[in-house]
N, C-alpha and C. Protein backbone atom coordinates (compact mmCIF):
# COMPACT_ATOMS: atom_id res chain seq x y z
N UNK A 1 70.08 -49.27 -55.46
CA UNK A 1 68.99 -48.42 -54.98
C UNK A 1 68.22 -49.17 -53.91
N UNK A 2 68.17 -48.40 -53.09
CA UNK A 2 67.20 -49.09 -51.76
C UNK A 2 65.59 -49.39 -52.24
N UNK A 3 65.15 -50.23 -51.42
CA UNK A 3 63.76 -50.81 -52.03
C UNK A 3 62.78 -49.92 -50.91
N UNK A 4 61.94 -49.42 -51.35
CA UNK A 4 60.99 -48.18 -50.71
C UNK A 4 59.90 -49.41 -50.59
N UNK A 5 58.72 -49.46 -49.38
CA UNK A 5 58.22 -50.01 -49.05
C UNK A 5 56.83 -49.61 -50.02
N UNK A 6 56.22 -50.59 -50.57
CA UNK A 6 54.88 -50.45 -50.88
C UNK A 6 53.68 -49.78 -50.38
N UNK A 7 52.88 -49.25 -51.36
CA UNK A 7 51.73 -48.40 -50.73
C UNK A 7 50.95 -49.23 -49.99
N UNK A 8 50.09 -48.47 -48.69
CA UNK A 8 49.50 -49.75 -48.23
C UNK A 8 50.04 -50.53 -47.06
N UNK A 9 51.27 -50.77 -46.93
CA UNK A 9 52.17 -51.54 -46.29
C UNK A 9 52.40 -50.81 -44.99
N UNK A 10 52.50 -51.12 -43.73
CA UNK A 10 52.98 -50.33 -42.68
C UNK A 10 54.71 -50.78 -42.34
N UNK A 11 55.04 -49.33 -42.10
CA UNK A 11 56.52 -49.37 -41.95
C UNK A 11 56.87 -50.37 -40.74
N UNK A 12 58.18 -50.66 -40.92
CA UNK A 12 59.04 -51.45 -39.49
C UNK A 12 58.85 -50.85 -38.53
N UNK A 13 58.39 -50.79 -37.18
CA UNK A 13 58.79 -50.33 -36.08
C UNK A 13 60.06 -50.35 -35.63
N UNK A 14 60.51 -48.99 -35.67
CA UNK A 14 62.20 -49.25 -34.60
C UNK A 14 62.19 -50.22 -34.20
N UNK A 15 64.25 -50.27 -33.58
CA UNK A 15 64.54 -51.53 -33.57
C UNK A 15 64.30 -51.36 -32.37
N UNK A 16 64.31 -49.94 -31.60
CA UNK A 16 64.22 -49.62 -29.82
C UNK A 16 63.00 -50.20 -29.42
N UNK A 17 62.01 -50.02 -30.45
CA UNK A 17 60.52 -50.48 -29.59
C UNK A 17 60.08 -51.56 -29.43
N UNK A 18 61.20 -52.42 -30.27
CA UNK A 18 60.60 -53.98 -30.41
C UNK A 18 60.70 -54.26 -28.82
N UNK A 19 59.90 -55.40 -28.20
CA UNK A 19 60.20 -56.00 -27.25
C UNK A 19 59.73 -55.08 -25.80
N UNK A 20 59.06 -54.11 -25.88
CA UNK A 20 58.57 -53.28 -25.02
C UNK A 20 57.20 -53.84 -24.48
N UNK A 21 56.60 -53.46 -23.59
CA UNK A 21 55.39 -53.85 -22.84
C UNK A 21 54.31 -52.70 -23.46
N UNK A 22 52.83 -52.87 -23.49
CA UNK A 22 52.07 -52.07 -23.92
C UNK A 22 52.00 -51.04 -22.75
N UNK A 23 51.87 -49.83 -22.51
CA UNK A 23 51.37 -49.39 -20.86
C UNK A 23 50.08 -50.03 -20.35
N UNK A 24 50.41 -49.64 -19.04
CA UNK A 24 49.15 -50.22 -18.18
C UNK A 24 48.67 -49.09 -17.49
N UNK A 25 47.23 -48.77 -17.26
CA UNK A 25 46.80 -47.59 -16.45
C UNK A 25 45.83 -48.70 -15.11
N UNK A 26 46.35 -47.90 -13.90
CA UNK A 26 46.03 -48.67 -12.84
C UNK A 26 45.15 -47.29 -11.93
N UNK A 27 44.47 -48.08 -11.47
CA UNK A 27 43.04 -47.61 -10.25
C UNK A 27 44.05 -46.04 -9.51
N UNK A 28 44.88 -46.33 -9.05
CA UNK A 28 45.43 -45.39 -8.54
C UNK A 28 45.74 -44.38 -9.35
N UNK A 29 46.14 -44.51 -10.79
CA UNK A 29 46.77 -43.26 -11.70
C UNK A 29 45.74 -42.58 -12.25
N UNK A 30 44.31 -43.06 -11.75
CA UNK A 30 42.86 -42.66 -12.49
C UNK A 30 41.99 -42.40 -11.55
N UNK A 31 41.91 -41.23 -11.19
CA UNK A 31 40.95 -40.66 -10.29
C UNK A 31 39.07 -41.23 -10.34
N UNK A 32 38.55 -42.08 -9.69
CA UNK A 32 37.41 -42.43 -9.94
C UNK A 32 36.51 -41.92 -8.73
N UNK A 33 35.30 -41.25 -9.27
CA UNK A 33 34.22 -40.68 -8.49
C UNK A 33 33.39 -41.49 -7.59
N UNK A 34 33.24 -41.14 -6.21
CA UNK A 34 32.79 -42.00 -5.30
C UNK A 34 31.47 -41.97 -5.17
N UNK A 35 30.81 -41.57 -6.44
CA UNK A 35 29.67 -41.71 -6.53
C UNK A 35 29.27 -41.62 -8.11
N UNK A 36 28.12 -42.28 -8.56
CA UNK A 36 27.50 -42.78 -9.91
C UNK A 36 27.98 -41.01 -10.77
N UNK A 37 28.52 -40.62 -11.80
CA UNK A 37 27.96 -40.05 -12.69
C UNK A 37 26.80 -39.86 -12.82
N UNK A 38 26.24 -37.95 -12.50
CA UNK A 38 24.86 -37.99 -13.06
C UNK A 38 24.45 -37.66 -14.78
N UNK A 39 23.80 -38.38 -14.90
CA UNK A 39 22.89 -38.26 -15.88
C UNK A 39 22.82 -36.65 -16.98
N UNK A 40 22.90 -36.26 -17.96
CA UNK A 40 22.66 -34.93 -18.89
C UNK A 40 21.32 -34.58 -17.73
N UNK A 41 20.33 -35.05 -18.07
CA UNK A 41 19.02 -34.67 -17.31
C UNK A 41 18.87 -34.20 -15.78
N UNK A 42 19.65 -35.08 -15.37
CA UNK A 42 20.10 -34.64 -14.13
C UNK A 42 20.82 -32.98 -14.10
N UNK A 43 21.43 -33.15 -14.67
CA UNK A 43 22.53 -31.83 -14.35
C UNK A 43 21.65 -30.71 -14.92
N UNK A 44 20.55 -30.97 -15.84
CA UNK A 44 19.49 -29.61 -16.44
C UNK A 44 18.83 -29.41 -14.90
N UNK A 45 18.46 -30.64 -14.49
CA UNK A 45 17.28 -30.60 -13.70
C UNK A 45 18.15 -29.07 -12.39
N UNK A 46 19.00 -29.92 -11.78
CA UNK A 46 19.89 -29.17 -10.84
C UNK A 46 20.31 -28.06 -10.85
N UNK A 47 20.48 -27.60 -12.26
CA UNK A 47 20.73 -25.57 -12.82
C UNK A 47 19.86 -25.46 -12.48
N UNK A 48 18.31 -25.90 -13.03
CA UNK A 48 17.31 -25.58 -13.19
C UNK A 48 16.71 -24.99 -11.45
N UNK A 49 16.99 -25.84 -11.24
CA UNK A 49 16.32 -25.85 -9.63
C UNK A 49 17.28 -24.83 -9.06
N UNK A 50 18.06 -24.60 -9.47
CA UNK A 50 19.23 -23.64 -8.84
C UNK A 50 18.95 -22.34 -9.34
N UNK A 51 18.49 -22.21 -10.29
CA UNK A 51 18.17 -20.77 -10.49
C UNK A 51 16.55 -20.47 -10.34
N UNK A 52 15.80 -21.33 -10.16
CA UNK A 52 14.56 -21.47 -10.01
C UNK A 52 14.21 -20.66 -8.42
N UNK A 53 14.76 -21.21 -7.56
CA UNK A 53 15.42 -21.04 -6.05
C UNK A 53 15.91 -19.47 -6.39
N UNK A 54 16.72 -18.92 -6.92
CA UNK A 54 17.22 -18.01 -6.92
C UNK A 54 16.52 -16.60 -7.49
N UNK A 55 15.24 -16.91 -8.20
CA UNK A 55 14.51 -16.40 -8.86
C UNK A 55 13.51 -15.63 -7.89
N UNK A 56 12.99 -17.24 -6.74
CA UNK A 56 12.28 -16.77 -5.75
C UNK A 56 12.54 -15.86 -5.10
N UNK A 57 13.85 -15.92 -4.81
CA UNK A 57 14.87 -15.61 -3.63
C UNK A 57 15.08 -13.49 -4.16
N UNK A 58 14.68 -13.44 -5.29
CA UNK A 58 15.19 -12.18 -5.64
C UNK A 58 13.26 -11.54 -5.63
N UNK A 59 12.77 -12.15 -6.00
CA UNK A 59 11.03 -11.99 -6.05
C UNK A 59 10.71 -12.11 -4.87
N UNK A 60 11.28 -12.57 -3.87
CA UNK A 60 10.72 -12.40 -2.11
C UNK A 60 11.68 -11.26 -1.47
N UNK A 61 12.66 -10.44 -2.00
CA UNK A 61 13.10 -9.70 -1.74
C UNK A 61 12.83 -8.34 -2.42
N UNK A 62 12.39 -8.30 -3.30
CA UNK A 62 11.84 -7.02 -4.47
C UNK A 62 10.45 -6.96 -3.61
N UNK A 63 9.71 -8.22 -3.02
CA UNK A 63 8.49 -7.97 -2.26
C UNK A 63 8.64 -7.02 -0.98
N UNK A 64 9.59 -7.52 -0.36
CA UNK A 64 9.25 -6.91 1.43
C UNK A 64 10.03 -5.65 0.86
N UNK A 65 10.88 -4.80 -0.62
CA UNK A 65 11.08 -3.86 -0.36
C UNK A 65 10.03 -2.76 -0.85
N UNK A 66 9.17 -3.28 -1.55
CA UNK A 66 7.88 -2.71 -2.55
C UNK A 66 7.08 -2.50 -1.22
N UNK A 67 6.82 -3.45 -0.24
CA UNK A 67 5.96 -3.60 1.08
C UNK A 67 6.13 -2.49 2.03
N UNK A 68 7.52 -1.99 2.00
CA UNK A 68 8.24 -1.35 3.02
C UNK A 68 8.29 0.44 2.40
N UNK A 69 7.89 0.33 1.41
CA UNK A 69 7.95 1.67 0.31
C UNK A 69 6.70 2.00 0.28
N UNK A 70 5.76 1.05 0.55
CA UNK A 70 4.35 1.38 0.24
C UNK A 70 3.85 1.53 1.52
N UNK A 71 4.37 1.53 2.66
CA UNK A 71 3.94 1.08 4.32
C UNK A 71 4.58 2.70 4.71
N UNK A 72 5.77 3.20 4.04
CA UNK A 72 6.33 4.57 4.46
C UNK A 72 5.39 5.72 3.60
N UNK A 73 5.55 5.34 2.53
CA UNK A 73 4.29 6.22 1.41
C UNK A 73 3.35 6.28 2.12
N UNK A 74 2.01 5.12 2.11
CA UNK A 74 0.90 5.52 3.06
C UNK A 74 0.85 5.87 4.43
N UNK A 75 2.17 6.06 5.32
CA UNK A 75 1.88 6.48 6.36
C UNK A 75 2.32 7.98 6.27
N UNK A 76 2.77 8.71 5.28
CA UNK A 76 3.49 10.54 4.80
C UNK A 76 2.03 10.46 4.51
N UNK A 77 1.31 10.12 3.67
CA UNK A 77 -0.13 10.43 3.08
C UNK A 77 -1.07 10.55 4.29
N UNK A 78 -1.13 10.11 5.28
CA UNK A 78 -2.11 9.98 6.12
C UNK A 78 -1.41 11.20 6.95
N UNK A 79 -0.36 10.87 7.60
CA UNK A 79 -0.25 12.42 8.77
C UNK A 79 -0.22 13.52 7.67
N UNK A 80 -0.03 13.90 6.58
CA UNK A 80 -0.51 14.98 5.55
C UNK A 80 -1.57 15.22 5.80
N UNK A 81 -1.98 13.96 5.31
CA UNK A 81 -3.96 14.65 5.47
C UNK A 81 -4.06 15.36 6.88
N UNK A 82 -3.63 14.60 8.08
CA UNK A 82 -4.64 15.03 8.96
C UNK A 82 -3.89 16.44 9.33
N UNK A 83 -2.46 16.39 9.12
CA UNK A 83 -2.21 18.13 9.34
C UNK A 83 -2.91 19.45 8.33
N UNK A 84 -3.77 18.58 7.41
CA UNK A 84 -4.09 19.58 6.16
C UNK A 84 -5.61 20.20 7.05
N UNK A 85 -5.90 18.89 7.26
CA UNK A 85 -7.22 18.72 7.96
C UNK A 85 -7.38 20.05 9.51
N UNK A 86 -5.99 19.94 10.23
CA UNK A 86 -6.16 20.64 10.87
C UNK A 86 -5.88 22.49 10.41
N UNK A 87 -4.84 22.29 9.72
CA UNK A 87 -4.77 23.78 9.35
C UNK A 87 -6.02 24.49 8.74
N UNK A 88 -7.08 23.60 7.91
CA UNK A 88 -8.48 24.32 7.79
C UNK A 88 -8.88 24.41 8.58
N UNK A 89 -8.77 23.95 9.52
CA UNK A 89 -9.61 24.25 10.56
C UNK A 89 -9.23 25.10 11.17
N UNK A 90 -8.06 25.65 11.28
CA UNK A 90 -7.01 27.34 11.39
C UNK A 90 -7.87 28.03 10.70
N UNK A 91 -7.98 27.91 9.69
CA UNK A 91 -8.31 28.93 8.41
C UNK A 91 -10.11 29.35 8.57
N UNK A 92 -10.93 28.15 9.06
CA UNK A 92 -11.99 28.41 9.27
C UNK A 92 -12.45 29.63 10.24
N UNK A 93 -13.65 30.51 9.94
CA UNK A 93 -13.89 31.51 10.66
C UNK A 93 -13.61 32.65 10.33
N UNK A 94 -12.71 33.46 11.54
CA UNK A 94 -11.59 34.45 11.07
C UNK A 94 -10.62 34.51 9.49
N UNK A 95 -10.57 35.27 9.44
CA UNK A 95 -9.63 35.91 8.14
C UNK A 95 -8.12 34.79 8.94
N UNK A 96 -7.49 34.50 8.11
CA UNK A 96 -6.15 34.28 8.54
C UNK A 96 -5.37 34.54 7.72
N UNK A 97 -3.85 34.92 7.92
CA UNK A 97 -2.91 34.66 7.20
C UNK A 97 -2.61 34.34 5.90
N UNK A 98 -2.35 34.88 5.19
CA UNK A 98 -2.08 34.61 3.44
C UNK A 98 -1.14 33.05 3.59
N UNK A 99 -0.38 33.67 4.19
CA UNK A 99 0.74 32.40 4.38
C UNK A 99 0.22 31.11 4.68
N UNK A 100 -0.45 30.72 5.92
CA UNK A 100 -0.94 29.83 6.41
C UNK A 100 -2.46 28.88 5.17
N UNK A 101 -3.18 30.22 4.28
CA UNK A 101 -4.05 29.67 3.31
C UNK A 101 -3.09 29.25 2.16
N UNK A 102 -1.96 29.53 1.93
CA UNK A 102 -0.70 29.31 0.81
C UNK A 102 -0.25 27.52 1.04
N UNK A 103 -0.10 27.38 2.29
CA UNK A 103 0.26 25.99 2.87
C UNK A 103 -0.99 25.21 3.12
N UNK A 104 -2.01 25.38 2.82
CA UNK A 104 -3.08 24.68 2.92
C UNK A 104 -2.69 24.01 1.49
N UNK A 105 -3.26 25.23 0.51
CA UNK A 105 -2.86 24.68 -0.77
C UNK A 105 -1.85 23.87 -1.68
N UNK A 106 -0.78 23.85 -0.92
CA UNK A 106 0.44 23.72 -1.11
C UNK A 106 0.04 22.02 -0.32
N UNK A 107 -0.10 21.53 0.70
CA UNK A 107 -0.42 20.66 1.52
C UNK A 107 -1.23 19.87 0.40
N UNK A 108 -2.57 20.20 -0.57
CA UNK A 108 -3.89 19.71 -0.73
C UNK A 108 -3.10 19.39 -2.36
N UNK A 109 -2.32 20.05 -2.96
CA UNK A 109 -1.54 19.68 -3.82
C UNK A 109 -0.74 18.42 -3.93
N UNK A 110 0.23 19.14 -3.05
CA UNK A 110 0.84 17.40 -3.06
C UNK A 110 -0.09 15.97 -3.05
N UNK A 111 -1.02 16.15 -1.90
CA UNK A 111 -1.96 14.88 -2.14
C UNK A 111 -2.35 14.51 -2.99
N UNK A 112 -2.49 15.49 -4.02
CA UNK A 112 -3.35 15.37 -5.48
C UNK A 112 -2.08 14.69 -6.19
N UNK A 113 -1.05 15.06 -5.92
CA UNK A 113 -0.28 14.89 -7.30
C UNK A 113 0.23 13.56 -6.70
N UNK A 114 0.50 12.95 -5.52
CA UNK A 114 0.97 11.45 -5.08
C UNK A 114 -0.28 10.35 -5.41
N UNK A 115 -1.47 11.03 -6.13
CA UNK A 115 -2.64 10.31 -6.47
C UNK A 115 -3.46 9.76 -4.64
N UNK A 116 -3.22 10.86 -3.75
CA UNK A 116 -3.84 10.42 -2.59
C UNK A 116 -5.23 11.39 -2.58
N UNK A 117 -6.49 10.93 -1.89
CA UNK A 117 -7.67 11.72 -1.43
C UNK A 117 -8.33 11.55 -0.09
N UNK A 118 -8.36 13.32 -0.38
CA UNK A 118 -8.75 13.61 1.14
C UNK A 118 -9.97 13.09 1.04
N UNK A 119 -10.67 12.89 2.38
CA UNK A 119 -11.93 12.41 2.88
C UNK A 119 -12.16 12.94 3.99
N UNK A 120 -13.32 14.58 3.51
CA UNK A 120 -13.61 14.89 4.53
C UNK A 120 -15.35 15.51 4.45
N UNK A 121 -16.01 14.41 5.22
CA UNK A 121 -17.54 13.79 4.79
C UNK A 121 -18.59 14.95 4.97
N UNK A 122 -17.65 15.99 6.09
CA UNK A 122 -19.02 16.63 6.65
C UNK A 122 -20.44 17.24 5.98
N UNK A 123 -21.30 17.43 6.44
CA UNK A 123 -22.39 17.25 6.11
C UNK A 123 -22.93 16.15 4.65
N UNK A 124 -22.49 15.53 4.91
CA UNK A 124 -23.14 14.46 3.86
C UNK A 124 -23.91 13.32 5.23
N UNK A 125 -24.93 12.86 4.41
CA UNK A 125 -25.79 11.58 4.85
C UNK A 125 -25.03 10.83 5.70
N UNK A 126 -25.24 10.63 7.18
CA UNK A 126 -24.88 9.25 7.23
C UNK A 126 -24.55 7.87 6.43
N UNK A 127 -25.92 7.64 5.81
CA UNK A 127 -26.14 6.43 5.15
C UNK A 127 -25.28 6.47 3.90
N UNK A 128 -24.90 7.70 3.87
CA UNK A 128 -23.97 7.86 1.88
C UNK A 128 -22.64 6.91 2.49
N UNK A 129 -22.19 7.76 3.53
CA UNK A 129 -20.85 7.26 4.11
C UNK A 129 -20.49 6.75 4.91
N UNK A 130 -21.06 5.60 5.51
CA UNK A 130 -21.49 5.23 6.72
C UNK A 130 -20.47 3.81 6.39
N UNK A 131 -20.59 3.38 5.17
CA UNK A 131 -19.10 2.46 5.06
C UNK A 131 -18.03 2.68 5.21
N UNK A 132 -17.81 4.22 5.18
CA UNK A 132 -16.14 4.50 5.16
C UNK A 132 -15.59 5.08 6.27
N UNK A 133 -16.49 5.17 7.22
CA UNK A 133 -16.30 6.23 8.33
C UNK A 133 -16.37 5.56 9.70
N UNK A 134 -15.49 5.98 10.62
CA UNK A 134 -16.19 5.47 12.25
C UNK A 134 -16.20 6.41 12.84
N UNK A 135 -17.78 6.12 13.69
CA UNK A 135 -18.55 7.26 14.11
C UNK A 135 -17.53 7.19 15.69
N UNK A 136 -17.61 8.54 15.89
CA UNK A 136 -17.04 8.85 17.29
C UNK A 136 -18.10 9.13 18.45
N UNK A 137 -19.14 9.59 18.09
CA UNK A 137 -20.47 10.30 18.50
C UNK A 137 -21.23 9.51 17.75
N UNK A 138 -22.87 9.52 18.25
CA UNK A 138 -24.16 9.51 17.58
C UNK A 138 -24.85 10.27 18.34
N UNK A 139 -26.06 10.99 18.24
CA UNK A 139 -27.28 11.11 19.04
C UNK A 139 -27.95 9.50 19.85
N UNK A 140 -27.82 10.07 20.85
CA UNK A 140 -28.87 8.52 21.33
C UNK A 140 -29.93 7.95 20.72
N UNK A 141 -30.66 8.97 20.22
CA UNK A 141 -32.04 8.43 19.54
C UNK A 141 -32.52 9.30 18.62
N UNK A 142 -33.20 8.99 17.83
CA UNK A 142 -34.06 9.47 16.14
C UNK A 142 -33.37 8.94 14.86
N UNK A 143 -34.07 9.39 13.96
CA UNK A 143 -34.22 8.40 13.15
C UNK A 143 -32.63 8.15 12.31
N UNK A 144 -32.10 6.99 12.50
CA UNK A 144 -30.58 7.19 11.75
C UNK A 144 -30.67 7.83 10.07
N UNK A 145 -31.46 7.30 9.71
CA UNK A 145 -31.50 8.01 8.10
C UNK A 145 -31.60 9.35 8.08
N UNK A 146 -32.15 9.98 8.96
CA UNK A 146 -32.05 11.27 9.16
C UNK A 146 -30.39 11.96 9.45
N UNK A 147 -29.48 11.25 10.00
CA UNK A 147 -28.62 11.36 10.69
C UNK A 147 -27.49 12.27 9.10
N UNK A 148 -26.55 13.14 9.48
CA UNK A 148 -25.60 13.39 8.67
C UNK A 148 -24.12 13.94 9.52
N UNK A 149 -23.52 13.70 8.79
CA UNK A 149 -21.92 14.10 9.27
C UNK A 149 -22.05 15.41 10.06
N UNK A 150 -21.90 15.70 11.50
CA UNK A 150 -21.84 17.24 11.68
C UNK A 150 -20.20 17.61 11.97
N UNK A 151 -19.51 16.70 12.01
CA UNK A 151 -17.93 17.51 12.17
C UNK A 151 -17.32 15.88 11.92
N UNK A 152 -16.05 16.02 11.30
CA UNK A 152 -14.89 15.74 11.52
C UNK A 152 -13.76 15.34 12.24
N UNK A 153 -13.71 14.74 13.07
CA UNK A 153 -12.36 14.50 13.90
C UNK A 153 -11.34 14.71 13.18
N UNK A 154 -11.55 13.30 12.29
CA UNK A 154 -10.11 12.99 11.67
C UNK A 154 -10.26 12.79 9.97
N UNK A 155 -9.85 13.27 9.07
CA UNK A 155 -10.57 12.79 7.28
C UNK A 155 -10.00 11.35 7.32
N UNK A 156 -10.53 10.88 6.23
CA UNK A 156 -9.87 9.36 5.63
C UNK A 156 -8.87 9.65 4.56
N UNK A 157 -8.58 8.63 4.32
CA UNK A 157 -7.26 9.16 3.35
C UNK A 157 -6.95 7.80 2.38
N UNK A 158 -7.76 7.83 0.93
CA UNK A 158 -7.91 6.79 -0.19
C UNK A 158 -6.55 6.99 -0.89
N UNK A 159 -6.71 6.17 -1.45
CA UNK A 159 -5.79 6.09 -2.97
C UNK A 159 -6.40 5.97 -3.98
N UNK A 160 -6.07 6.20 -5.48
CA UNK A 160 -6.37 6.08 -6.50
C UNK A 160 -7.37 5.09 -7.20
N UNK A 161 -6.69 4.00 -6.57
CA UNK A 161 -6.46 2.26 -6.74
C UNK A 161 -7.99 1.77 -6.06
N UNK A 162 -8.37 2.71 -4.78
CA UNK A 162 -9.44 2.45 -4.26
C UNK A 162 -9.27 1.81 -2.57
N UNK A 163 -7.64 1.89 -2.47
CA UNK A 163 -7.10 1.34 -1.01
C UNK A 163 -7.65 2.65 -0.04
N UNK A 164 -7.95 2.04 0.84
CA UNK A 164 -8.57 3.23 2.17
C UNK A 164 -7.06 2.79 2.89
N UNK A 165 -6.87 4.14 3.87
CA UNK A 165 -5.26 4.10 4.24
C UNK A 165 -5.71 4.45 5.59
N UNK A 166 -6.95 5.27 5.98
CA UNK A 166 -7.07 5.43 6.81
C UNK A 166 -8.81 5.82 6.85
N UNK A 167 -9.90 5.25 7.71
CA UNK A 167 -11.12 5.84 7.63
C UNK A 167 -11.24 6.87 8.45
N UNK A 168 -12.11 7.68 7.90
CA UNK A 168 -12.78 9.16 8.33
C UNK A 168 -13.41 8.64 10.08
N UNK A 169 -12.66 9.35 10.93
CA UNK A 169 -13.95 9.58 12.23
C UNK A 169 -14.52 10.88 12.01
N UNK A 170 -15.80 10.47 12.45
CA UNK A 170 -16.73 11.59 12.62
C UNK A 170 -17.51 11.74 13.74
N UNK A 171 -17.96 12.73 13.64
CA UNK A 171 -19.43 12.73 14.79
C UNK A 171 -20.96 12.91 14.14
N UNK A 172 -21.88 12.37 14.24
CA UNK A 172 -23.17 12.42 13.91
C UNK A 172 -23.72 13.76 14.42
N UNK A 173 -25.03 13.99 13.37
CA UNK A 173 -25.76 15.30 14.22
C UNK A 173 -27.58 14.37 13.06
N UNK A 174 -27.94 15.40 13.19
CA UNK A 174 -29.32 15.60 12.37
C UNK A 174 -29.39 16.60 11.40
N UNK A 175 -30.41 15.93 10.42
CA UNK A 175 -30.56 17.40 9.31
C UNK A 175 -31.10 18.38 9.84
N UNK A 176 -30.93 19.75 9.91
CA UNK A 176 -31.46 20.88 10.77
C UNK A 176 -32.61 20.95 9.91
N UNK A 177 -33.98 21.54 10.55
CA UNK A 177 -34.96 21.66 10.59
C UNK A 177 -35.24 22.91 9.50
N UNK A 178 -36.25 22.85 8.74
CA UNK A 178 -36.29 24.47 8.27
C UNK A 178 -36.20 25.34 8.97
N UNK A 179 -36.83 25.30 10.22
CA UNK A 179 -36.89 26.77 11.36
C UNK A 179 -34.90 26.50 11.62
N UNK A 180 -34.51 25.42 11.90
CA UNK A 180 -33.06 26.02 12.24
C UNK A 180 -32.38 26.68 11.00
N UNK A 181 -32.46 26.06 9.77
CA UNK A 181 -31.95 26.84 8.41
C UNK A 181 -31.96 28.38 8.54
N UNK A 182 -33.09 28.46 8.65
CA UNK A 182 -33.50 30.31 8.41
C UNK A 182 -32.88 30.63 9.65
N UNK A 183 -32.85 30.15 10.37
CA UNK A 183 -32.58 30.97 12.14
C UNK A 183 -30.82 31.10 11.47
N UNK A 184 -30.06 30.29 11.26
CA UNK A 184 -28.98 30.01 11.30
C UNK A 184 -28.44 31.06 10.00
N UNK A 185 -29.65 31.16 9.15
CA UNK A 185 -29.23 32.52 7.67
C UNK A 185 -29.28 33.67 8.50
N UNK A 186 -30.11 33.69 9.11
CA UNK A 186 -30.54 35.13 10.25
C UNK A 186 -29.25 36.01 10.73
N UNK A 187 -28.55 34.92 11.41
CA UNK A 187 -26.83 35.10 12.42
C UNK A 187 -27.08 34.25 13.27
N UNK A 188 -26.01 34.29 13.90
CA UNK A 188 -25.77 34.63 14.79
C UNK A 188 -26.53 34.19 16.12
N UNK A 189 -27.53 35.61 16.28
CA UNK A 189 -27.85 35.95 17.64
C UNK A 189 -29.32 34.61 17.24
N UNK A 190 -29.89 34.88 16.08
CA UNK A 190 -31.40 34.17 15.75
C UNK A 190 -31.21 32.52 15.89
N UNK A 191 -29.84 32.08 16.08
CA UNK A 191 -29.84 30.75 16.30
C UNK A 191 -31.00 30.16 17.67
N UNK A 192 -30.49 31.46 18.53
CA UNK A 192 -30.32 30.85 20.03
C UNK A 192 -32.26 30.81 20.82
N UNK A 193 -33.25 31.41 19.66
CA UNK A 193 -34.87 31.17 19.86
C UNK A 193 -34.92 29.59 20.03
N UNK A 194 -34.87 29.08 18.62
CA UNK A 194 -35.20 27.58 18.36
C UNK A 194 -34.14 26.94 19.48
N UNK A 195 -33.03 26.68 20.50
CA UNK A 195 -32.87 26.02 21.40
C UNK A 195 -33.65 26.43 22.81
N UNK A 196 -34.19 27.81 22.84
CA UNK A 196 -34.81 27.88 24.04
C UNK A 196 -36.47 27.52 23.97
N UNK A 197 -37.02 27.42 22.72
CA UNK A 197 -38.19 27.04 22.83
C UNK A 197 -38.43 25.59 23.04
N UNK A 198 -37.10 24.67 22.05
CA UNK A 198 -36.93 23.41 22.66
C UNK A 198 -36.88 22.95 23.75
N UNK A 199 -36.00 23.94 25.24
CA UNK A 199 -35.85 23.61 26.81
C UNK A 199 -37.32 24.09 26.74
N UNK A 200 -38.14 25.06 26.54
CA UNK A 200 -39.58 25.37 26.99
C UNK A 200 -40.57 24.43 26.64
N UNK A 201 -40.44 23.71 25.64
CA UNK A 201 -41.53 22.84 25.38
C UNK A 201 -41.03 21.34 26.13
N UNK A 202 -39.71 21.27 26.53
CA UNK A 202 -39.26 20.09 27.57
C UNK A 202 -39.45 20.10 28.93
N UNK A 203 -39.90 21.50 28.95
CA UNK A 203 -40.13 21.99 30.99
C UNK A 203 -41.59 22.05 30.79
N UNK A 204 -42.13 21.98 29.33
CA UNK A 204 -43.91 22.26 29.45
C UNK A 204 -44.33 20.23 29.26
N UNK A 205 -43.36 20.03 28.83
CA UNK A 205 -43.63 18.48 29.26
C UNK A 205 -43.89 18.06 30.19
N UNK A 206 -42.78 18.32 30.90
CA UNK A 206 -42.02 17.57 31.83
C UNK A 206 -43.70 17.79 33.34
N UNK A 207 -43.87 19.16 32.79
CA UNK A 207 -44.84 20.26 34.34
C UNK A 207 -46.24 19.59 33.68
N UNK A 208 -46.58 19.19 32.65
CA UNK A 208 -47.80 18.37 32.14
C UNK A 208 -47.95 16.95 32.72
């Protein structure tokens, strides 16, 4: 019976392997980096900065298109207004058109519902609105506190938020006088006393 090697014991190596060389691995068969290995920390740092960069890069682009959405929005809101602005002023006076008072409304709607407001000052105080408005006109002289909106050029046109998109021009006048009130309830024709007694008491100046 053959003798089986003990537990423990390492077997013979073939008889082929006796006398063999160990291998050798040489510079050439081993690709080496021409520069240091970086660091674990390193390589966080470098994602890091890489998507950090890329983060901006998507947040400076979501900007100029939010910029460019809000620059087309408030400029539909403003020529709205001022075509709304002018079609009342169609509508003022004379009877007009069902149709044409249909598109007013239709016009004054939409503004409402894009959360835009009209701004249109007339007869209010100077001094109420005198921040939001540029005057096109004044009277040369009397007292500015006296002064109030007498027409409109152009309305202003707010937002919700409290952004002005565009300020109100106006023209200045004065608060009319009691004698012009009543003249002006009268018609019409009763306006036209109180400007000629004004030229009469300016020619009874003038001849004094």
């Amino acid at each position: 019976m053959a003798a089986t090697p003990e537990r423990g014991t390492r077997a013979a190596a073939p008889a082929a392997d006796l006398g063999r060389e160990p291998p050798t691995i040489t510079e050439t068969e081993r690709a080496v980096s021409a520069r240091p290995i970086d660091p674990p920390f390193a390589l966080v740092y470098d994602a890091t900065r890489r998507a950090a960069r890329e983060r901006e890069a998507g947040r400076e682009e979501l900007r100029k298109r939010l910029e460019a959405g809000h620059e087309r929005y408030t400029g539909l809101a403003a020529d709205t207004a001022v075509a709304l602005h002018e079609l009342r002023g169609c509508l003022a006076g004379e009877p007009a058109p069902a149709v044409l008072a249909s598109i007013a409304r239709r016009f004054a709607t939409a503004l409402d519902r894009a959360g835009v407001r009209f701004d249109d000052p007339v007869g209010e105080a100077y001094a109420a609105v005198g921040r939001r408005v540029d005057v096109a006109h004044a009277p040369d002289s009397g007292d500015e506190a006296a002064m109030i909106v007498a027409r409109t050029l152009r309305p202003g046109v707010l937002l919700d938020d409290g952004e002005v998109i565009r300020r109100a021009q106006v023209v200045l006048g004065f608060v009319p006088t009691p004698a012009q009130r009543e003249a002006a309830t009268d018609g019409p024709g009763a306006a036209e006393p109180p400007d000629s007694s004004n030229d009469a008491n300016h020619e009874g100046g003038s001849t004094g």
